[in-house]
C-alpha atoms as a PDB file:
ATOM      1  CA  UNK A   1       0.000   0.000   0.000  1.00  0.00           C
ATOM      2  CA  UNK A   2       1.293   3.831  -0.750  1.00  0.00           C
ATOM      3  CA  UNK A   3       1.619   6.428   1.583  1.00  0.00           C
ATOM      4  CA  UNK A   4       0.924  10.039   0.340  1.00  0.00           C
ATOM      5  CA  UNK A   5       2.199  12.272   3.002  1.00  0.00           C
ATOM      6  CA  UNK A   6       1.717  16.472   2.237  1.00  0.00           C
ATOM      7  CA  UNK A   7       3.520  19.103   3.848  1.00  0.00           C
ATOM      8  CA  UNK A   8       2.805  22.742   3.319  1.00  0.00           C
ATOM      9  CA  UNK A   9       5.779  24.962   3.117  1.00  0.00           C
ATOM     10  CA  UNK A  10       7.595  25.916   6.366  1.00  0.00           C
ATOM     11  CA  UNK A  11       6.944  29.600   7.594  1.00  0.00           C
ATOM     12  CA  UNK A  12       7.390  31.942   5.013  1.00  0.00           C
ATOM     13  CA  UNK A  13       8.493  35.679   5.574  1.00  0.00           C
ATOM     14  CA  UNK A  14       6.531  38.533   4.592  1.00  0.00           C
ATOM     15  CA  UNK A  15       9.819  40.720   5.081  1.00  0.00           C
ATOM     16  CA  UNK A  16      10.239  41.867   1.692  1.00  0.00           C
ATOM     17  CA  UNK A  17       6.955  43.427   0.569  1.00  0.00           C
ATOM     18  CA  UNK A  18       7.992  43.989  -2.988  1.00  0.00           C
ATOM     19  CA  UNK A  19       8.051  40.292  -3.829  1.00  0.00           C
ATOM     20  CA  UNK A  20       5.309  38.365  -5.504  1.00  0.00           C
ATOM     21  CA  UNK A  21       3.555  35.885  -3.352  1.00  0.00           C
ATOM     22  CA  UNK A  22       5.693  33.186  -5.451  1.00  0.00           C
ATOM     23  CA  UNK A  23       8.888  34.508  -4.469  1.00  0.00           C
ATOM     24  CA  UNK A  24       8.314  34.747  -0.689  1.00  0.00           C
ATOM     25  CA  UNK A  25      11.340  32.688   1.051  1.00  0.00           C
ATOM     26  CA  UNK A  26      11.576  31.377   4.371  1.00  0.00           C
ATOM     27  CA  UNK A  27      11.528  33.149   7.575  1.00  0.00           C
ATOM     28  CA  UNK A  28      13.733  32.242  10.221  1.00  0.00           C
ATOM     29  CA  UNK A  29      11.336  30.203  12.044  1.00  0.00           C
ATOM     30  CA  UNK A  30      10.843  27.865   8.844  1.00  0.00           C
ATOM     31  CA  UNK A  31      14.521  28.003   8.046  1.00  0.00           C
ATOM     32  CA  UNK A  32      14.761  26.118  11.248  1.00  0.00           C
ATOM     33  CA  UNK A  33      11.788  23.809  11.212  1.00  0.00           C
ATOM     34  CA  UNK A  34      12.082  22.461   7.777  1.00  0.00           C
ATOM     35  CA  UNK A  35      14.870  20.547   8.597  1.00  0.00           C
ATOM     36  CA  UNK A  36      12.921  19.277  11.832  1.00  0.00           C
ATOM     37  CA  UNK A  37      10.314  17.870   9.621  1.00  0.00           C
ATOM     38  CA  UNK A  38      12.968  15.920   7.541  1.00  0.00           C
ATOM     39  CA  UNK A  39      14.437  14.680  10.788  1.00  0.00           C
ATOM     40  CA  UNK A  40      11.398  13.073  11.865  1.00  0.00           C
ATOM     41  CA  UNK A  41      10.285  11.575   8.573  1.00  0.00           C
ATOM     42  CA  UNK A  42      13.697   9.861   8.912  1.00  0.00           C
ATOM     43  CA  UNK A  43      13.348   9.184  12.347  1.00  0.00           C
ATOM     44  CA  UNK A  44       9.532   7.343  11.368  1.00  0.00           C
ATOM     45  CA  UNK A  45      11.276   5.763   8.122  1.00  0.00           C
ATOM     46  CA  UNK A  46       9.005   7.712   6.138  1.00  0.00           C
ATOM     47  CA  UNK A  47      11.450   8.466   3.160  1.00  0.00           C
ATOM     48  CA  UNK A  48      10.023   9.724   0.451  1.00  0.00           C
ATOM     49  CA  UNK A  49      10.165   7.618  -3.260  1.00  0.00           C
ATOM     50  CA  UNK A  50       8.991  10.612  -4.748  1.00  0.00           C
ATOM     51  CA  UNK A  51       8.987  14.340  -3.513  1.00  0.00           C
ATOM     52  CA  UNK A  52       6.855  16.693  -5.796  1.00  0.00           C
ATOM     53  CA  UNK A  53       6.710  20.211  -5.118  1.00  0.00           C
ATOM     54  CA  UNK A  54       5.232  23.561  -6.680  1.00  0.00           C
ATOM     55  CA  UNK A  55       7.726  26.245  -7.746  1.00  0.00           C
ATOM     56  CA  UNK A  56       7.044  28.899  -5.547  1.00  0.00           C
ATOM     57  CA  UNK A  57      10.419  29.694  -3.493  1.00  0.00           C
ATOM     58  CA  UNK A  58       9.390  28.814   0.055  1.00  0.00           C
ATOM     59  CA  UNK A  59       7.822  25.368  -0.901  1.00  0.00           C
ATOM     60  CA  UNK A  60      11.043  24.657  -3.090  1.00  0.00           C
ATOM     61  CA  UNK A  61      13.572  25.483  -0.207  1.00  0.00           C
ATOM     62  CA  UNK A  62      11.216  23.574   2.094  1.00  0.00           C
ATOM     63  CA  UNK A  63      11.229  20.900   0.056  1.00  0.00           C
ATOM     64  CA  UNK A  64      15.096  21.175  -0.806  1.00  0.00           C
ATOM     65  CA  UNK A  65      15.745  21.196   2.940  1.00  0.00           C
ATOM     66  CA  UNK A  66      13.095  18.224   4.257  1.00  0.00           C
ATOM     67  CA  UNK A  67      14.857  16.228   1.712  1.00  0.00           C
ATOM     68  CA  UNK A  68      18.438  16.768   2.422  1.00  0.00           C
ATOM     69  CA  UNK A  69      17.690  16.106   6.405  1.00  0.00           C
ATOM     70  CA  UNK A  70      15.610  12.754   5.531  1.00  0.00           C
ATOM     71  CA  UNK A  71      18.323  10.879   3.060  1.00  0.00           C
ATOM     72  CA  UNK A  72      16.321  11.436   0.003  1.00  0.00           C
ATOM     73  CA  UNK A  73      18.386  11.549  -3.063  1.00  0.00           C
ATOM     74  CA  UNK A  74      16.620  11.237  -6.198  1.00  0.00           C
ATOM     75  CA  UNK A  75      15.461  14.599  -8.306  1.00  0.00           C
ATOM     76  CA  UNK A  76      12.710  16.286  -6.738  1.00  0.00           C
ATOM     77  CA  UNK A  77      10.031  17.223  -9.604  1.00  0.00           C
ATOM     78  CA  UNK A  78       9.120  20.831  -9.224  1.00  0.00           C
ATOM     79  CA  UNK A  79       5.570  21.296 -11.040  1.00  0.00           C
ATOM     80  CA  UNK A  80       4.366  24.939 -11.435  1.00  0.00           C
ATOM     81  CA  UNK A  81       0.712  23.609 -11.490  1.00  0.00           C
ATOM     82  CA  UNK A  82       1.011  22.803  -7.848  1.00  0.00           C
ATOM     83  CA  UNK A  83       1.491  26.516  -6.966  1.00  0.00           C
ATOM     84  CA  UNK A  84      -2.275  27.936  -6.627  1.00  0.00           C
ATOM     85  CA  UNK A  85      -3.596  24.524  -8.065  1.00  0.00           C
ATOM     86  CA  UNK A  86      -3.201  21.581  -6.044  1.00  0.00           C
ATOM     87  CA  UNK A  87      -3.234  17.474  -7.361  1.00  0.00           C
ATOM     88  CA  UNK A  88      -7.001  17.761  -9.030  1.00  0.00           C
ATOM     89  CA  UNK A  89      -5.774  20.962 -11.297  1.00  0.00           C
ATOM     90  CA  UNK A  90      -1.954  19.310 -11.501  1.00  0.00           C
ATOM     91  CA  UNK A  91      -2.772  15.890 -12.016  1.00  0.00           C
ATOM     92  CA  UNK A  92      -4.347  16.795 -16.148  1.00  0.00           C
ATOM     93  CA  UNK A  93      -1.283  16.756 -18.228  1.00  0.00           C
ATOM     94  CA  UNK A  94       1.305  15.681 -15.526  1.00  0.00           C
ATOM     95  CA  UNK A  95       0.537  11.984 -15.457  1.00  0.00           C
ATOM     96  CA  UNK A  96       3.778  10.507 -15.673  1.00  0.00           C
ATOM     97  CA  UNK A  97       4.476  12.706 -12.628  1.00  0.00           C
ATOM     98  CA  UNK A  98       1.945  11.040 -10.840  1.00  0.00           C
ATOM     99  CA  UNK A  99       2.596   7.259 -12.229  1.00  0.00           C
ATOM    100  CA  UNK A 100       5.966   6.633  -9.749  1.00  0.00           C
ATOM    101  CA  UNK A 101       4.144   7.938  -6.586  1.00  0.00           C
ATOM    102  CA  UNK A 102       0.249   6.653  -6.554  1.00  0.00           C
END
């Protein structure tokens, strides 16, 4: 049986007002807690076959930094669908996204 496990993007900083929503990074707090949540998905042997993420910049680093902490090491597929979409609006067209991981 699969596990799907989603994780929304650590805290994000609203420092910099003159970036667009998709470019927001990290704040401190999810700077540090990102690589908390990686710790524990290694510490429940949760690791990941596939990591999919959208492209805005605080899911990517979260995603960048979960997967670093939990010993994944394949190529995580960034899908700009995902940002403002979700899987229902994704899935169309990104199938063989989808194939490895359901």
């Amino acid at each position: 049986m699969k596990t799907i496990l989603i994780l929304r993007h650590a805290k994000s900083s609203w420092k910099h007002s003159e970036l667009s929503d998709h470019d927001r990074p990290l704040n401190k707090r999810g700077e540090r807690e990102a690589p908390r949540v990686g710790q524990l998905l290694r510490d429940e042997g949760l690791l990941p076959e596939v990591i999919l993420s959208s492209t805005a910049r605080r899911a990517r680093d979260t995603a960048q930094i979960a997967a670093e902490k939990c010993g994944y090491e394949s190529e995580i597929r960034f899908i700009p669908d995902l940002y403002m979409g979700g899987i229902a609006t994704s899935k169309r067209g990104h199938e063989h996204h989808f194939s490895t991981s359901f």
